[in-house]
C-alpha atoms as a PDB file:
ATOM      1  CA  UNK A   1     130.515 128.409  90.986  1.00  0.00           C
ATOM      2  CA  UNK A   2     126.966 128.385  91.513  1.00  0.00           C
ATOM      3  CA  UNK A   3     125.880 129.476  88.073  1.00  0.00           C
ATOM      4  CA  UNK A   4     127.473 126.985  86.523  1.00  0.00           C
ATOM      5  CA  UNK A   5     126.156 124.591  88.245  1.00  0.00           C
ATOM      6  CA  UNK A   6     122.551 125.445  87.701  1.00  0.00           C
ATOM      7  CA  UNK A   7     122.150 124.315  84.151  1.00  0.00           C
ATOM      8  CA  UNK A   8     123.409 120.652  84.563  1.00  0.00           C
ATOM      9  CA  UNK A   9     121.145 120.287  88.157  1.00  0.00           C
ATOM     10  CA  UNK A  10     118.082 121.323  85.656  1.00  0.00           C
ATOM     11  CA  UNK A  11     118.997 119.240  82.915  1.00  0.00           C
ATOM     12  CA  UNK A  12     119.355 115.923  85.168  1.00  0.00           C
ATOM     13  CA  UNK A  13     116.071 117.152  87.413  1.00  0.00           C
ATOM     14  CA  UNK A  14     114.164 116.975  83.939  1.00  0.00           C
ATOM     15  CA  UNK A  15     115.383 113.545  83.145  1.00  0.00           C
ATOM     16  CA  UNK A  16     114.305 112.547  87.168  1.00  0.00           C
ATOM     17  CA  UNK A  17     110.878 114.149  86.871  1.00  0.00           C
ATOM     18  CA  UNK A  18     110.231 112.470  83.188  1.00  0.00           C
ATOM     19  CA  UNK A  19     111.136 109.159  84.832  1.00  0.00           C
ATOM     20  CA  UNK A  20     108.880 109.707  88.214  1.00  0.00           C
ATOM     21  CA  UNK A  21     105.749 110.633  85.700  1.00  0.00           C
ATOM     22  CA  UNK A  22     106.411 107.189  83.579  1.00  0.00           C
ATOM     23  CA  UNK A  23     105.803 105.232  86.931  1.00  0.00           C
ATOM     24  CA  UNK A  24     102.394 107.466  88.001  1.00  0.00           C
ATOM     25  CA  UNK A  25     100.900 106.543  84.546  1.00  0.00           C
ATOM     26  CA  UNK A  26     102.190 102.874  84.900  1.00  0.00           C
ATOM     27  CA  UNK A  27     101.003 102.561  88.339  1.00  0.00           C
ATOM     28  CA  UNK A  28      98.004 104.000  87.624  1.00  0.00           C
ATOM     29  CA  UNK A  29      97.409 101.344  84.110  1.00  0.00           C
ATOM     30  CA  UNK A  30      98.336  98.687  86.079  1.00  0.00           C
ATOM     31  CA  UNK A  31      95.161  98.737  88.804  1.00  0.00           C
ATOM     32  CA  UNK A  32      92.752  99.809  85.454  1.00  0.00           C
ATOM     33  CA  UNK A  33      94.153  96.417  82.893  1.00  0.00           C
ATOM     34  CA  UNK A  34      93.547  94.417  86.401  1.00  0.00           C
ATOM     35  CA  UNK A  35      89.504  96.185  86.783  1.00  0.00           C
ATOM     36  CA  UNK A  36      89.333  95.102  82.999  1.00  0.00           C
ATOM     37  CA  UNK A  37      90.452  91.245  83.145  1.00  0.00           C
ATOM     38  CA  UNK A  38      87.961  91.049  86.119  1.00  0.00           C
ATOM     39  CA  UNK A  39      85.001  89.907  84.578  1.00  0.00           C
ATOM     40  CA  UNK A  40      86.415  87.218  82.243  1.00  0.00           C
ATOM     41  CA  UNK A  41      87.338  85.715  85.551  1.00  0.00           C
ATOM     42  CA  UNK A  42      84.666  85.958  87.450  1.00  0.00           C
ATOM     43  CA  UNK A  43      82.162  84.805  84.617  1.00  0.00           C
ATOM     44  CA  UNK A  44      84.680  81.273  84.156  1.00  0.00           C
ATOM     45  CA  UNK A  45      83.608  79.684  87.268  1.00  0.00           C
ATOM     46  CA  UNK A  46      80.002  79.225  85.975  1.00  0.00           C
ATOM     47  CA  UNK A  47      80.276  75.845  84.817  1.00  0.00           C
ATOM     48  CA  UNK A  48      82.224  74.527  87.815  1.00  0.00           C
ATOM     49  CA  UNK A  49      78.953  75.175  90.194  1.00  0.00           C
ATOM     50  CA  UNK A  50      77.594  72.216  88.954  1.00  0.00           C
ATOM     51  CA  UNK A  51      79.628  69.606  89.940  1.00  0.00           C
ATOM     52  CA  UNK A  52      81.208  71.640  92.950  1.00  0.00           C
ATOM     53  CA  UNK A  53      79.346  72.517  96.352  1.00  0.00           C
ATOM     54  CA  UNK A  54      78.013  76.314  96.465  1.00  0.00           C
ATOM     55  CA  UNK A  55      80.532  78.406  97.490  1.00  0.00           C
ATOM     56  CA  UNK A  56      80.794  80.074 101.466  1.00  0.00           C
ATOM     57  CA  UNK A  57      79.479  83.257 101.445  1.00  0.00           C
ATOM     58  CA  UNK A  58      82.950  83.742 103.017  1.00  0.00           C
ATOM     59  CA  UNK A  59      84.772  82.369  99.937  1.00  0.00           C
ATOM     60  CA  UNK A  60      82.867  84.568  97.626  1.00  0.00           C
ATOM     61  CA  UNK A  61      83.896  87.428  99.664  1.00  0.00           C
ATOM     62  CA  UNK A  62      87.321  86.845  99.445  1.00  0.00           C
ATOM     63  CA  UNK A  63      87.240  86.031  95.272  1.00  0.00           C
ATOM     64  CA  UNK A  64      85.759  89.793  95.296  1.00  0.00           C
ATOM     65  CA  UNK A  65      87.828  91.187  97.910  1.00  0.00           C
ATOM     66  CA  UNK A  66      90.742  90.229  94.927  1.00  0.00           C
ATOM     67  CA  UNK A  67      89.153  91.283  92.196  1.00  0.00           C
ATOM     68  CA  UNK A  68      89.337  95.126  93.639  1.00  0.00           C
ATOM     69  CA  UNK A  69      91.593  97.122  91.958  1.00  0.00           C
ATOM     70  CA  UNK A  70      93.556  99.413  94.022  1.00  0.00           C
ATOM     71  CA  UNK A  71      91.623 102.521  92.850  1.00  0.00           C
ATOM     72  CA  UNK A  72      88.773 101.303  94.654  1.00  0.00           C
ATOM     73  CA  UNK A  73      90.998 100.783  97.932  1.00  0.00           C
ATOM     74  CA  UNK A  74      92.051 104.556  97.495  1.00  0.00           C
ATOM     75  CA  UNK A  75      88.388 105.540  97.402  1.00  0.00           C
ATOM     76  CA  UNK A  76      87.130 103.718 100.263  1.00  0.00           C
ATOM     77  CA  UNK A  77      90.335 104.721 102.463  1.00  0.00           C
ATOM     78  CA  UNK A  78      88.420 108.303 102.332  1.00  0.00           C
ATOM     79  CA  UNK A  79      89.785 111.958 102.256  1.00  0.00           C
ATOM     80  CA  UNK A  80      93.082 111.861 104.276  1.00  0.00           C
ATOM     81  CA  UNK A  81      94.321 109.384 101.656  1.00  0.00           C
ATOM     82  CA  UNK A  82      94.584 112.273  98.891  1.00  0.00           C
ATOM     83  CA  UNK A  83      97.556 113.963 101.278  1.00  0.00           C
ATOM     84  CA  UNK A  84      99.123 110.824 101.668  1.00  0.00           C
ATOM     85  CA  UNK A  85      99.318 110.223  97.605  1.00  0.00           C
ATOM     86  CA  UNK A  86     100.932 113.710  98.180  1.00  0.00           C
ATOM     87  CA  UNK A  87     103.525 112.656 100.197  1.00  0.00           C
ATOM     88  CA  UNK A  88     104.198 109.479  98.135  1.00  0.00           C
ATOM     89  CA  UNK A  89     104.446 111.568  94.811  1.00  0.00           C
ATOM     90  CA  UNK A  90     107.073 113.801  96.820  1.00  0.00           C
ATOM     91  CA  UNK A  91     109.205 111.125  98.278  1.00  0.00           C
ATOM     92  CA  UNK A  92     109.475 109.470  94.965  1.00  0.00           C
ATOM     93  CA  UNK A  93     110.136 113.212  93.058  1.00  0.00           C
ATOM     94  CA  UNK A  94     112.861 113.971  95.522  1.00  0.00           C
ATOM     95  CA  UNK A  95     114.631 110.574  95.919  1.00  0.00           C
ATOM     96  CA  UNK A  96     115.283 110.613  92.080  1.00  0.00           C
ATOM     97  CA  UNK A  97     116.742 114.055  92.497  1.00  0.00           C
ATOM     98  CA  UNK A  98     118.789 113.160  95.401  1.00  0.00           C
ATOM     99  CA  UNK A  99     120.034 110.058  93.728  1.00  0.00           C
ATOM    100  CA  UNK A 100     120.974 112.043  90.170  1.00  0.00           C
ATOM    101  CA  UNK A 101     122.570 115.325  92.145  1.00  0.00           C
ATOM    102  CA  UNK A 102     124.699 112.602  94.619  1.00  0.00           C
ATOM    103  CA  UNK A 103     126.872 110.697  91.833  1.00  0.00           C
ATOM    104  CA  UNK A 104     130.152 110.611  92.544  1.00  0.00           C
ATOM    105  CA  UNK A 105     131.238 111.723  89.101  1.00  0.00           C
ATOM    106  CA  UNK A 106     129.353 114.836  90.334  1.00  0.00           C
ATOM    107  CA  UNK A 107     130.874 115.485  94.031  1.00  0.00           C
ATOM    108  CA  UNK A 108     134.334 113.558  93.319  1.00  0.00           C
ATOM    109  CA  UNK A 109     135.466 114.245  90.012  1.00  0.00           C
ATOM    110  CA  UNK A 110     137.980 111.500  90.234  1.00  0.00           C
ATOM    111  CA  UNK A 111     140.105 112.226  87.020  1.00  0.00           C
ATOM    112  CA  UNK A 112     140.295 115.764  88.040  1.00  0.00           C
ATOM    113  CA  UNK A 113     141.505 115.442  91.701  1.00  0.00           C
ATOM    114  CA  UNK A 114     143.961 112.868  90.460  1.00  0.00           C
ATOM    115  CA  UNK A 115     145.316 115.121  87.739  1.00  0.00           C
ATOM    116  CA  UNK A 116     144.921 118.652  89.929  1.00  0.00           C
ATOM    117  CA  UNK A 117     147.135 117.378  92.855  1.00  0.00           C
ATOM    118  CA  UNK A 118     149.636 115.270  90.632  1.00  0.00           C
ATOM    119  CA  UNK A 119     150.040 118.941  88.781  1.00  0.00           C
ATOM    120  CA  UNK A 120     150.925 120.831  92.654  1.00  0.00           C
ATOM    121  CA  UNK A 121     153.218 117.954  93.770  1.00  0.00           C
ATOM    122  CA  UNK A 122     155.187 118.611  90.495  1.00  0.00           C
ATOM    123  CA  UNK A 123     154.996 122.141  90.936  1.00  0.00           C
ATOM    124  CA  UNK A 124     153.841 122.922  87.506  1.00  0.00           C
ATOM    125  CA  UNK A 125     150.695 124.517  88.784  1.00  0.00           C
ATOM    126  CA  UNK A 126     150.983 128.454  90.586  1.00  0.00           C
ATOM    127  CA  UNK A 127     148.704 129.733  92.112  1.00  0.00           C
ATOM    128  CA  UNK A 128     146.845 131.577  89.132  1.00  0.00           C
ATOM    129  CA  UNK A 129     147.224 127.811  87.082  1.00  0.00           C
ATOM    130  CA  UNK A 130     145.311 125.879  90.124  1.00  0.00           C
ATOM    131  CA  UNK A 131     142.346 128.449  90.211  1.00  0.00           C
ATOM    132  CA  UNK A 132     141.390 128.438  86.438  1.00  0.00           C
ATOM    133  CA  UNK A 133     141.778 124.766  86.708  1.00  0.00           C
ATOM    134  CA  UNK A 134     139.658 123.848  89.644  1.00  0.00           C
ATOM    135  CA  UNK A 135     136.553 126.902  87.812  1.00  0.00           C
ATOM    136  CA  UNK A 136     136.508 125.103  84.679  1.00  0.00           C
ATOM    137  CA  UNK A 137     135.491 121.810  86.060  1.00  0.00           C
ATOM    138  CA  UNK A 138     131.633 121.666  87.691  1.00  0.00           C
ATOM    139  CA  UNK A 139     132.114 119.246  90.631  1.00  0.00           C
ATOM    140  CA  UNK A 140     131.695 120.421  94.562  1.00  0.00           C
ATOM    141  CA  UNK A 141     135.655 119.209  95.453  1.00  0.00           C
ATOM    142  CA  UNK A 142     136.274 121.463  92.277  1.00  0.00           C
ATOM    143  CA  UNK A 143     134.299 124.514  94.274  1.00  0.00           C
ATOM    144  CA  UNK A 144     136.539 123.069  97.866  1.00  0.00           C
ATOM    145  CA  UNK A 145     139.966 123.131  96.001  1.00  0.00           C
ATOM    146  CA  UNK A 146     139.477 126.222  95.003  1.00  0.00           C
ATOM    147  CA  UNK A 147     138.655 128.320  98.151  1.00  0.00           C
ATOM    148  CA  UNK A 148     141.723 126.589  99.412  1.00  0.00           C
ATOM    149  CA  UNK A 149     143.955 127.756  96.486  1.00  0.00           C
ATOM    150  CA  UNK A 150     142.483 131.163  97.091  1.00  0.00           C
ATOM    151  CA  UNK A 151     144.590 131.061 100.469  1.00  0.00           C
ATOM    152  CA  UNK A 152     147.752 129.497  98.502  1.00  0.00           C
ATOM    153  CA  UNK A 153     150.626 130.684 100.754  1.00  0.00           C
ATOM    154  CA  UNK A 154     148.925 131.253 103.665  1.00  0.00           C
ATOM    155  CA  UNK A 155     149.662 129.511 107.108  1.00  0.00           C
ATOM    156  CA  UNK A 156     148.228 126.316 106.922  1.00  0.00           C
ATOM    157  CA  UNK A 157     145.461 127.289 109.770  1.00  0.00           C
ATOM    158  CA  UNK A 158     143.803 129.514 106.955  1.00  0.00           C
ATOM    159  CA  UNK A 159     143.887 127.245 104.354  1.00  0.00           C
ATOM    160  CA  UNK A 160     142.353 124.631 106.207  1.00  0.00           C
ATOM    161  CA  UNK A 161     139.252 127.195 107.817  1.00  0.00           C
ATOM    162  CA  UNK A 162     138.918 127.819 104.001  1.00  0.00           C
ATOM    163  CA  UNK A 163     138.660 124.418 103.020  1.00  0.00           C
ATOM    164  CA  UNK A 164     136.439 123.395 106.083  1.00  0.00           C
ATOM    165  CA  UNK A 165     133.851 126.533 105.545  1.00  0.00           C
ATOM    166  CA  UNK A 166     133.888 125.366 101.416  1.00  0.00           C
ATOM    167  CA  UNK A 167     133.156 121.600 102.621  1.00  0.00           C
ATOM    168  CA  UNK A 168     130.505 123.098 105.032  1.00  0.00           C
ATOM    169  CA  UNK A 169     128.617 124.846 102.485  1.00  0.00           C
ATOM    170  CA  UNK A 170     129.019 122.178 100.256  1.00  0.00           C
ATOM    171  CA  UNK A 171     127.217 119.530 102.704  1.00  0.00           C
ATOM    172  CA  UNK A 172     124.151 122.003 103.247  1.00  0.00           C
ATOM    173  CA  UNK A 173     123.955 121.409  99.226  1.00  0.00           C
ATOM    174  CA  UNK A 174     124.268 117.826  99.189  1.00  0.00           C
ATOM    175  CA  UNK A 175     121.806 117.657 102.226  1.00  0.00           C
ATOM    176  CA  UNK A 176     119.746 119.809 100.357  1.00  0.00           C
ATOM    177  CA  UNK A 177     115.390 118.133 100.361  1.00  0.00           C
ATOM    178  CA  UNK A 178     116.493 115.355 102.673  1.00  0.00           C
ATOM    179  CA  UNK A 179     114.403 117.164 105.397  1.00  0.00           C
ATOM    180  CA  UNK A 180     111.655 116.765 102.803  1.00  0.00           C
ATOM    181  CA  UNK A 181     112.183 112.995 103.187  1.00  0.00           C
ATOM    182  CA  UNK A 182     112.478 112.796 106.721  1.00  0.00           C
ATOM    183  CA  UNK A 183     109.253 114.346 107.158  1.00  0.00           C
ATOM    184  CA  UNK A 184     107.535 112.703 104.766  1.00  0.00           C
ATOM    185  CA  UNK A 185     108.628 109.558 106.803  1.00  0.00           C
ATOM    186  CA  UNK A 186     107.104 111.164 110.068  1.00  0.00           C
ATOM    187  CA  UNK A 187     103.932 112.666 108.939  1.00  0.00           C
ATOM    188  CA  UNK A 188     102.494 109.735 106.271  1.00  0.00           C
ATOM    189  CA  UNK A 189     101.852 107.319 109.162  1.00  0.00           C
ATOM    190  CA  UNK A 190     100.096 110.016 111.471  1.00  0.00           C
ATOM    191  CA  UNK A 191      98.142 110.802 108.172  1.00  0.00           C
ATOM    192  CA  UNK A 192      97.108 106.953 108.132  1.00  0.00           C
ATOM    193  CA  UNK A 193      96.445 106.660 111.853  1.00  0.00           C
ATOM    194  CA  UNK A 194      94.388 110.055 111.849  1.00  0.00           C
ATOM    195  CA  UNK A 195      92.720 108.807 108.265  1.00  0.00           C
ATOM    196  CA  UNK A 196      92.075 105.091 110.644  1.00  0.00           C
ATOM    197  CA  UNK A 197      90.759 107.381 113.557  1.00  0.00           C
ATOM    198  CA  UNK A 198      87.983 109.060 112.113  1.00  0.00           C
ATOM    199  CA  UNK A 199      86.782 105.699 109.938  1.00  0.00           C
ATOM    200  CA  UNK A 200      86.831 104.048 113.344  1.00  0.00           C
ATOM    201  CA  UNK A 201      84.274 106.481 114.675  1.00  0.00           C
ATOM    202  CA  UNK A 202      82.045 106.862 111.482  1.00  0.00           C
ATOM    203  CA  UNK A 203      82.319 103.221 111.477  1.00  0.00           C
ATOM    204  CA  UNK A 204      81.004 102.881 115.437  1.00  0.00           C
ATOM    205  CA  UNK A 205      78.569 105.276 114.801  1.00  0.00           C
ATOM    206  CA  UNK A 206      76.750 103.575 111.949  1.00  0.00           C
ATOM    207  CA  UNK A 207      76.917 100.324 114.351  1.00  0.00           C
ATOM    208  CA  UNK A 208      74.928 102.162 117.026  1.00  0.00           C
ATOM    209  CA  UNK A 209      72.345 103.239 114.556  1.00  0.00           C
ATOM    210  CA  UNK A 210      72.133 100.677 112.235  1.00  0.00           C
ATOM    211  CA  UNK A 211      71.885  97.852 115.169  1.00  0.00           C
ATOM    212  CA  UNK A 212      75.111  96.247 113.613  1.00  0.00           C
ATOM    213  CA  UNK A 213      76.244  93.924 116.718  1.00  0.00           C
ATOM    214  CA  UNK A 214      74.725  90.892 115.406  1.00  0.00           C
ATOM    215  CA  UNK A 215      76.397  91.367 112.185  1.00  0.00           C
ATOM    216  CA  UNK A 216      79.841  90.284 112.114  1.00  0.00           C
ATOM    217  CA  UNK A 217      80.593  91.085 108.280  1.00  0.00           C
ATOM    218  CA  UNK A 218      79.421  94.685 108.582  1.00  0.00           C
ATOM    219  CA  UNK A 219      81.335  95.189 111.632  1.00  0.00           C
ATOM    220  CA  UNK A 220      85.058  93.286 110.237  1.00  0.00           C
ATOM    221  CA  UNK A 221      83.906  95.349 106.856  1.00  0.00           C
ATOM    222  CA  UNK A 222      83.901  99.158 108.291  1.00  0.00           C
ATOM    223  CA  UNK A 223      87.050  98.262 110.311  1.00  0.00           C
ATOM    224  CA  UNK A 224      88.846  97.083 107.725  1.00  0.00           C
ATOM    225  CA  UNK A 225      88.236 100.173 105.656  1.00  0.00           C
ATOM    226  CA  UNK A 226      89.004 102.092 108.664  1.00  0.00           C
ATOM    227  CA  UNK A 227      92.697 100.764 108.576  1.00  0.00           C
ATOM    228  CA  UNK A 228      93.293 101.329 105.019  1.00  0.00           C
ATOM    229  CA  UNK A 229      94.588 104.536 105.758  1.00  0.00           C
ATOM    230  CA  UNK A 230      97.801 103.418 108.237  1.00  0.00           C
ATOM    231  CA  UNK A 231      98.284 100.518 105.729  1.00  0.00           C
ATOM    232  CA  UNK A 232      98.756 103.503 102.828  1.00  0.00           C
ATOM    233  CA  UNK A 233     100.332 105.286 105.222  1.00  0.00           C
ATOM    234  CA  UNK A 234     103.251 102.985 106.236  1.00  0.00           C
ATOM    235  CA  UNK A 235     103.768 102.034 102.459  1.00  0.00           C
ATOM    236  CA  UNK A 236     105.113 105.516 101.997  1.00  0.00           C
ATOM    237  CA  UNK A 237     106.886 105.947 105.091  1.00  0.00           C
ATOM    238  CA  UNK A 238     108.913 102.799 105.011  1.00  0.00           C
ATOM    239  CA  UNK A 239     110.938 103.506 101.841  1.00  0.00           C
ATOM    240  CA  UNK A 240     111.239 107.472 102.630  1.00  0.00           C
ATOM    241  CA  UNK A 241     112.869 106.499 105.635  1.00  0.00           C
ATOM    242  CA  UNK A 242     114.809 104.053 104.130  1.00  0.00           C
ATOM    243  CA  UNK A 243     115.463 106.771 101.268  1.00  0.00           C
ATOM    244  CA  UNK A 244     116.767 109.884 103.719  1.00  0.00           C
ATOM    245  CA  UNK A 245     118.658 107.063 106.036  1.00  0.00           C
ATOM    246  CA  UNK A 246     120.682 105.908 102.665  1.00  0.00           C
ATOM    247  CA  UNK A 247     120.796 109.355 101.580  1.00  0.00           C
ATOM    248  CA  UNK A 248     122.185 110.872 104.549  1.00  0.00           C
ATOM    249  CA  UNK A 249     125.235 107.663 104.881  1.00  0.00           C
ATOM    250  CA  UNK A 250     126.266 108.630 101.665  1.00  0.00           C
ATOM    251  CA  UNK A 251     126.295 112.106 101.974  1.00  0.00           C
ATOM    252  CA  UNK A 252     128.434 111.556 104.771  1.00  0.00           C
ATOM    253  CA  UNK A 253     130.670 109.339 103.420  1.00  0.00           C
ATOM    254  CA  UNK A 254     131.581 112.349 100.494  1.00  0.00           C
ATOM    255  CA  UNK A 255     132.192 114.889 103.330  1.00  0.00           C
ATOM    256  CA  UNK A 256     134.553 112.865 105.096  1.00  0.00           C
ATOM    257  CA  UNK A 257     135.923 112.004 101.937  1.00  0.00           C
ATOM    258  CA  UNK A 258     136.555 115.897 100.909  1.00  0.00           C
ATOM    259  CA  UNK A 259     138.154 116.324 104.557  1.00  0.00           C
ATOM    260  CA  UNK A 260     140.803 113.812 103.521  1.00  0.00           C
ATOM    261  CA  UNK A 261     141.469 115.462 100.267  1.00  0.00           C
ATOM    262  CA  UNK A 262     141.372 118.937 101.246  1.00  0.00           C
ATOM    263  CA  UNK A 263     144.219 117.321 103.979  1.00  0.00           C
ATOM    264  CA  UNK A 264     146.634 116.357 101.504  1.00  0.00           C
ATOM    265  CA  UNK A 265     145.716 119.683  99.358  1.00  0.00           C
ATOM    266  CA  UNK A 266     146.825 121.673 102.622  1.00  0.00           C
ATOM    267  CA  UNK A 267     150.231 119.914 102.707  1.00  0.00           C
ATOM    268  CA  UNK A 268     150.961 120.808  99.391  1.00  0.00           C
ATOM    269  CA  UNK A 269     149.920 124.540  99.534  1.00  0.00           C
ATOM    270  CA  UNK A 270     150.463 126.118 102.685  1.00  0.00           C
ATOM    271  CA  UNK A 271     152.934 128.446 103.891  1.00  0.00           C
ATOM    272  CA  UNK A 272     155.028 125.834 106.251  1.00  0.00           C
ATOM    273  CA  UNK A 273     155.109 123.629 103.033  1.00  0.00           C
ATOM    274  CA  UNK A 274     156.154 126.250 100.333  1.00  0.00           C
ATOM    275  CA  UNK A 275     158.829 127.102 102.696  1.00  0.00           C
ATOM    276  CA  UNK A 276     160.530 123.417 103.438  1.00  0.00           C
ATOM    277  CA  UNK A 277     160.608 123.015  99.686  1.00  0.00           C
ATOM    278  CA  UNK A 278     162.403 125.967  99.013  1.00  0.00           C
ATOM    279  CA  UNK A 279     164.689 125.326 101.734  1.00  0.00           C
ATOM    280  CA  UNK A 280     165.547 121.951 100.422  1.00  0.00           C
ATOM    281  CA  UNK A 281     167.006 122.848  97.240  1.00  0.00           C
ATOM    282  CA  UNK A 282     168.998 125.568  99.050  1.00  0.00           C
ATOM    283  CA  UNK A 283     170.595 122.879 101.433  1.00  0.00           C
ATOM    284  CA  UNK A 284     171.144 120.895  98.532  1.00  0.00           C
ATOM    285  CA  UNK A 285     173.303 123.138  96.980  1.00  0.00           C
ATOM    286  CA  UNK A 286     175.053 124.281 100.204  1.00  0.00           C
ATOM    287  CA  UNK A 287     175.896 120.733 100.595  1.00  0.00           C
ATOM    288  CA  UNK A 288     177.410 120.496  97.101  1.00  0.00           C
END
């Protein structure tokens, strides 16, 4: 079962990692168009200082502060904010993989588990029937059903051990790089606080030398770069924790899910149930 899956999980990760490169180069245009319509804005206002008072020096800071593009907020953030473009680029790699491999159509074949145990009720699949059928489809109940069928006529203890050691296996797969999230959610703000650490005391350090006290803008200036780091940091951690907590419910929900159709699987193929319906047609014609 495992080789066949591993040429549709490729062909679907290529489609995720072709999608996850389209956004880098459009979030890395986006910051470069805004750097280029810059200067036609700032050189507009020069007529307007005529008839208007001269600006703040405060105001002019903040017209520059939004002229920055974000490049130049990566640079200043410093070193540690290299890792934490690491850990966004993995958090958005994964979650496209995790949301491609954890379709439904892909776990819960729905047409197939409807036909499969319409086909035992009626009794027009054996045991040989139900084994091909269940291999030639790709899904993970597909890879359940048949470890179950492999018991067929066995007491319905075994069967269901078979069916909960397939559904075991098959969580670990669908669980499969959520760790990756998870820690990506735990480590990108300690990056940020570590990256606002160390700017804190280079920042505090070129105040004691420089005689910075008395300047208010130099001081608000260094700390402000200093926290650029958490602020990075927290914009990746949010949505990876949001990611692995949304990724984990639904796993979940398609294990429990499996349980309840490897349940009614179990009372169609065990032992205890083979027996009752051959009993009933004997009592049947007993009766007659």
């Amino acid at each position: 079962m495992i080789s066949n899956h591993t040429p549709i999980h490729w062909h679907w990760n290529r489609h995720a990692v072709g999608w996850f490169l389209a956004l880098l180069i459009l979030l890395t245009c986006w910051p470069l168009m805004a750097r280029g319509q810059g200067p036609s804005n700032a050189e507009a206002p020069a007529p307007i200082e005529k008839t208007e008072p001269a600006k703040s020096a405060k105001g002019e800071s903040v017209a520059a502060s939004t002229q920055r593009s974000l490049i130049s907020f990566f640079r200043d953030g410093g070193p540690l904010m290299y890792p934490i473009l690491g850990c966004s680029v993995i958090m958005v790699l994964f979650s496209f993989e995790r949301m491609i491999s954890l379709r439904r159509r892909k776990i819960i074949h729905k047409p197939f588990v409807k036909q499969f145990l319409h086909q035992i009720r009626e009794g027009k699949f054996d045991r040989e029937d139900a084994l091909d059928f269940c291999e030639s489809n790709h899904s993970v109940i597909a890879g359940v059903f048949a470890a179950a069928v492999r018991k067929w006529g066995r007491p319905a203890v075994e069967v269901e051990q078979a069916i909960l050691d397939a559904g075991e296996r098959a969580a670990n797969g669908m669980r499969r790089n959520l760790r990756l999230l998870n820690g990506v959610a735990t480590i990108s703000p300690l990056l940020g606080l570590l990256g606002t650490v160390f700017g804190m005391i280079m920042s505090f350090n070129e105040i004691a030398h420089a005689d910075a006290m008395g300047s208010p803008e130099q001081l608000a200036g260094g700390i402000g770069m200093a926290l650029l780091t958490t602020a990075f940091g927290l914009t990746v951690a949010i949505p990876s924790m949001i990611s692995y907590m949304y990724f984990l419910s639904r796993v979940d929900r398609l294990v429990m899910e499996i349980d309840a159709l490897g349940q009614e699987l179990i009372s169609e193929i065990s032992a205890e149930e083979l027996t009752d319906k051959e009993e009933k047609p004997r009592g049947k014609k007993k009766a007659a």
